[in-house]
Protein backbone atom coordinates (compact mmCIF):
# COMPACT_ATOMS: atom_id res chain seq x y z
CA UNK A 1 14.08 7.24 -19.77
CA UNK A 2 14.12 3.46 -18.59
CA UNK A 3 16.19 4.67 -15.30
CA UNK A 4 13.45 6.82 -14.81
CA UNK A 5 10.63 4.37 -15.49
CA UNK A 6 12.68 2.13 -12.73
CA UNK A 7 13.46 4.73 -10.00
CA UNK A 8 9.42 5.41 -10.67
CA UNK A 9 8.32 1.68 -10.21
CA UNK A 10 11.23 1.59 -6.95
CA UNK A 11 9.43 4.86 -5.55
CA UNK A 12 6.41 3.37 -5.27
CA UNK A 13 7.54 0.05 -3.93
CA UNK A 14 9.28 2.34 -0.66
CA UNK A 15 6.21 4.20 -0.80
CA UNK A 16 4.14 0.97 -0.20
CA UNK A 17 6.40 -0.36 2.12
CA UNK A 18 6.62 2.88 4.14
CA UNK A 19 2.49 3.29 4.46
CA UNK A 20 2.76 -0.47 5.98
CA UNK A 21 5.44 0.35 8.55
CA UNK A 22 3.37 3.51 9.11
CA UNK A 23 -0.31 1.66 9.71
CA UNK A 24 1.46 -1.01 11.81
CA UNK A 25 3.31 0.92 14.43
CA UNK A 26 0.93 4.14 14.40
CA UNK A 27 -2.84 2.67 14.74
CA UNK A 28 -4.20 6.06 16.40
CA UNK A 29 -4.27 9.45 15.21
CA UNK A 30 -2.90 11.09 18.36
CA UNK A 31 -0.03 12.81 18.89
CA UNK A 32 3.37 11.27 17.64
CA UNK A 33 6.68 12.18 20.08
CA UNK A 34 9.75 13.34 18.96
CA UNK A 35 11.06 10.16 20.46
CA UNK A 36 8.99 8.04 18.46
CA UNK A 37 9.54 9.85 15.54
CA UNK A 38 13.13 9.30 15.93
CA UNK A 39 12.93 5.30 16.90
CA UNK A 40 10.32 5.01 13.70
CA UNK A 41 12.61 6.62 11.23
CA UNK A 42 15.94 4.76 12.29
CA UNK A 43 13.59 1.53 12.02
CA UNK A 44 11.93 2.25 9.09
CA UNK A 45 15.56 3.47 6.83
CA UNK A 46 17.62 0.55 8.00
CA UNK A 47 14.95 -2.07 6.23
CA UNK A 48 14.70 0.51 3.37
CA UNK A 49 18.61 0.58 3.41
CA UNK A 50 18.80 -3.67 3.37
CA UNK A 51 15.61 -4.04 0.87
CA UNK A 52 16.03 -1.03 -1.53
CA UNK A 53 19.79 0.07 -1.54
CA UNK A 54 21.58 2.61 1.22
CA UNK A 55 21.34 5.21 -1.43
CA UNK A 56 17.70 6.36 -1.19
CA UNK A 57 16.47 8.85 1.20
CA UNK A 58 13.54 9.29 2.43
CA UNK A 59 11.29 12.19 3.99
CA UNK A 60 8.73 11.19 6.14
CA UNK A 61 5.34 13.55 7.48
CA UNK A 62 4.07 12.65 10.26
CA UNK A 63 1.56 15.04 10.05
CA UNK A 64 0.10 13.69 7.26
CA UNK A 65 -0.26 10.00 7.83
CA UNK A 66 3.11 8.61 7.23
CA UNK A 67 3.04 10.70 3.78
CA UNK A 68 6.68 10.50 2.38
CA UNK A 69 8.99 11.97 -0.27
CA UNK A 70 11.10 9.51 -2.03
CA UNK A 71 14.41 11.28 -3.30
CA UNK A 72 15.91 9.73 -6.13
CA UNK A 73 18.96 7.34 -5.51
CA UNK A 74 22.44 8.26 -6.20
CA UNK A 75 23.43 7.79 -10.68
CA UNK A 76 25.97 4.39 -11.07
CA UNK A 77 27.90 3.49 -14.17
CA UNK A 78 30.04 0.18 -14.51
CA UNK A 79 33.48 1.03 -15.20
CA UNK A 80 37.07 -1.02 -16.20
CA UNK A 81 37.28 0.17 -11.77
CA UNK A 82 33.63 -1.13 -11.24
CA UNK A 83 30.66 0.32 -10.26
CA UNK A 84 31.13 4.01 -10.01
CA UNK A 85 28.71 5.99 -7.76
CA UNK A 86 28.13 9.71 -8.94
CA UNK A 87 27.92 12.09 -5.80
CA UNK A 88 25.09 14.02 -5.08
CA UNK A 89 27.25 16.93 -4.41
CA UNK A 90 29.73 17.11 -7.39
CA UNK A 91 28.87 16.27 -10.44
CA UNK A 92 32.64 15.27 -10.92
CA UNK A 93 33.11 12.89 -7.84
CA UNK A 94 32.52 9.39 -8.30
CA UNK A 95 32.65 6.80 -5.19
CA UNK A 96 33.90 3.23 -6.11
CA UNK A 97 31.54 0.47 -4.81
CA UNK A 98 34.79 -0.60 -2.65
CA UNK A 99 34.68 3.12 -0.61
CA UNK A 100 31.06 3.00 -0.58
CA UNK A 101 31.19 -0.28 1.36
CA UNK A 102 34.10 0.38 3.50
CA UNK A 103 32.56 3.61 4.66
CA UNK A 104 29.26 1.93 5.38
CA UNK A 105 30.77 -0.72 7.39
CA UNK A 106 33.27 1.31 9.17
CA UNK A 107 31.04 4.07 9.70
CA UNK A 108 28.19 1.63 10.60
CA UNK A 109 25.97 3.70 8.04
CA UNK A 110 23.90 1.54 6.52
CA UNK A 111 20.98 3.91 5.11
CA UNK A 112 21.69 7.37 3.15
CA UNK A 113 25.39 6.13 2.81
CA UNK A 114 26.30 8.63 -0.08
CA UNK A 115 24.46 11.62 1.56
CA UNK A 116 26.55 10.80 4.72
CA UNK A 117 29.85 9.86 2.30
CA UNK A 118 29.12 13.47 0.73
CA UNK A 119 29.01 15.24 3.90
CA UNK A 120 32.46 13.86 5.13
CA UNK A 121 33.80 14.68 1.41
CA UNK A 122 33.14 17.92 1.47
CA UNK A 123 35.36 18.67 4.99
CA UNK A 124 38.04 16.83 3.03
CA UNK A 125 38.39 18.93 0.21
CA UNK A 126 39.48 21.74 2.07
CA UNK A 127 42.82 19.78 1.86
CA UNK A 128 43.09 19.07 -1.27
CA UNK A 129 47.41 19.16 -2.26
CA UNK A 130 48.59 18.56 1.30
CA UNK A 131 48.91 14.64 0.37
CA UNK A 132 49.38 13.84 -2.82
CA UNK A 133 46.15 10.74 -3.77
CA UNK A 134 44.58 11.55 -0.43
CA UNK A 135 42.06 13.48 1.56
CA UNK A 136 41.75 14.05 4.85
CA UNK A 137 38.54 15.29 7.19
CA UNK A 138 38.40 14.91 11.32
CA UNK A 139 36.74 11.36 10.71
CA UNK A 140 39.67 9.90 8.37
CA UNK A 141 40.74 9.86 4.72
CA UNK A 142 39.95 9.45 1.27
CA UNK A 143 42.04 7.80 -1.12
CA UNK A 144 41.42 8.79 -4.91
CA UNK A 145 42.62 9.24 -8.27
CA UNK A 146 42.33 12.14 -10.80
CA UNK A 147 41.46 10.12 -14.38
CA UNK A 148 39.88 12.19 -16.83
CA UNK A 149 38.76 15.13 -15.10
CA UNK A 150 36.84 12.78 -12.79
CA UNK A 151 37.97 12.33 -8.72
CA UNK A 152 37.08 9.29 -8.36
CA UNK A 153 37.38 7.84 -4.21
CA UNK A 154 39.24 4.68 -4.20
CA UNK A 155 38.09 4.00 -0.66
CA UNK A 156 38.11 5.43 3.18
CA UNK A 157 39.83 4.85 5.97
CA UNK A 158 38.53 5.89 8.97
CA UNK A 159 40.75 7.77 11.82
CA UNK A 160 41.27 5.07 14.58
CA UNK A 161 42.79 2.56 11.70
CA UNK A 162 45.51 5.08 11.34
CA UNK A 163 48.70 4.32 12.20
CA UNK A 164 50.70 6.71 14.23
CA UNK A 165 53.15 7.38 11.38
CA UNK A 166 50.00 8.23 8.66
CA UNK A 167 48.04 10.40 11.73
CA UNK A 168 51.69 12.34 11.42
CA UNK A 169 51.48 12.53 7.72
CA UNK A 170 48.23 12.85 7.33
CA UNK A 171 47.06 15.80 10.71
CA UNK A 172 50.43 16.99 10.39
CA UNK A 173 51.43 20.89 9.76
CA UNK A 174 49.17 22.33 7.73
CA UNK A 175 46.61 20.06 8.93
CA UNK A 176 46.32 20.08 13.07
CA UNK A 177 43.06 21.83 12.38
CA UNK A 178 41.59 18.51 11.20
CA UNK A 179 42.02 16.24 13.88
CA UNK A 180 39.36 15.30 15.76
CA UNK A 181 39.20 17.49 19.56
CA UNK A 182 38.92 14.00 21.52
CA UNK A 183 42.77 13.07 20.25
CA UNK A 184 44.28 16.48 21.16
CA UNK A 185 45.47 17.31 24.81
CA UNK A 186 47.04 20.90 25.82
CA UNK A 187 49.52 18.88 28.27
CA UNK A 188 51.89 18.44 26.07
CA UNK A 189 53.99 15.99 28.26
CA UNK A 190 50.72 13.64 28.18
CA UNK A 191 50.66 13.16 24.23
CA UNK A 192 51.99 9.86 22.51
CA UNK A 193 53.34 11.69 19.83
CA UNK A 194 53.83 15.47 18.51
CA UNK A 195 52.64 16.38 15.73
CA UNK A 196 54.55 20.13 15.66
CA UNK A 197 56.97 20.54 18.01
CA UNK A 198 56.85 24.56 17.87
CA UNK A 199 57.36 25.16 21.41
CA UNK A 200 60.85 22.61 21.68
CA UNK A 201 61.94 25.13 24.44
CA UNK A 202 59.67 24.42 27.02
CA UNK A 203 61.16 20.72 26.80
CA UNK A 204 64.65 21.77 27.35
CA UNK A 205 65.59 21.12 24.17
């Protein structure tokens, strides 16, 4: 009940804060753009982000004024591992604090950082058992541990901090699907490294 009481009391501060933000860029009642729409609400979540946590998000109608929906910010518990962060996905994930600020720095995602952390989680648990304590998605991978019947992410490491050597291990066989299109080439005399080497006879070998 007192979590409640405070996410009420917090909803109403971003609520407040919003209707400002609202009233001082929008003074008419024309028209909004899509553009400015888009400029507003990257504005408007980055100072929600800094002043009210990057866990809250927040629905904004321009139709009506700047009226907004305020959905309620991801459940923490403090733990021997530190703050855990329960995902809004799976009841059974929990995000340390130390993967929740790695991925918002490396990721540069400073507002709706579990929504975004979720989104990248669920890609990775497609390979669940290929490495044994990690996850891997296109964007990089997700360390964890299994304690308890809880998964709980240890941290992320984004793809371009990947050695050559864990890019092998990690978007190996099994797991070429997974690595982002921008790395892959079809020439395969142009590549810094081979991942499967099914086709040795067109190198002479």
């Amino acid at each position: 009940m007192a979590s409640d009481k405070y996410f009420g009391f917090k909803k109403a501060q971003i609520e407040n804060f919003l209707k400002a933000e609202f009233k001082k860029k929008f003074k008419g009642s024309g028209k909004i753009s899509l553009r400015k729409r888009q400029k507003f609400i990257g504005d408007v979540t980055r100072k929600i982000a800094k002043r009210f946590g990057k866990d809250v998000l927040v629905l904004i109608d321009f139709s009506k004024g700047g009226f907004c929906s305020v959905v309620s910010p991801a459940e923490t518990e403090s733990t021997e591992k530190g703050k855990l962060t329960k995902s809004f996905s799976h009841p059974h994930v929990f995000y340390t604090s130390h993967c929740v600020d790695r991925f918002s720095e490396r990721m540069h995602a400073e507002e709706n950082c579990v929504i975004k952390l979720d989104a990248f989680f669920n890609e990775a648990l497609l390979s669940y058992g290929e490495n044994d304590g990690f996850l891997t998605c296109p964007d990089g991978v997700f360390a964890y541990d299994l304690i308890e019947d809880r998964l709980i992410i240890k941290t992320y490491i984004n793809f371009d901090l990947l050695s050559d050597d864990q890019v092998k291990q990690f978007y190996g066989s099994g797991m070429i699907s997974m690595l982002p299109k921008e790395y892959a080439t079809e020439d395969i005399f142009g590549t810094d490294f081979i991942l499967a080497d099914e086709h040795e006879e067109f190198l002479g070998k």
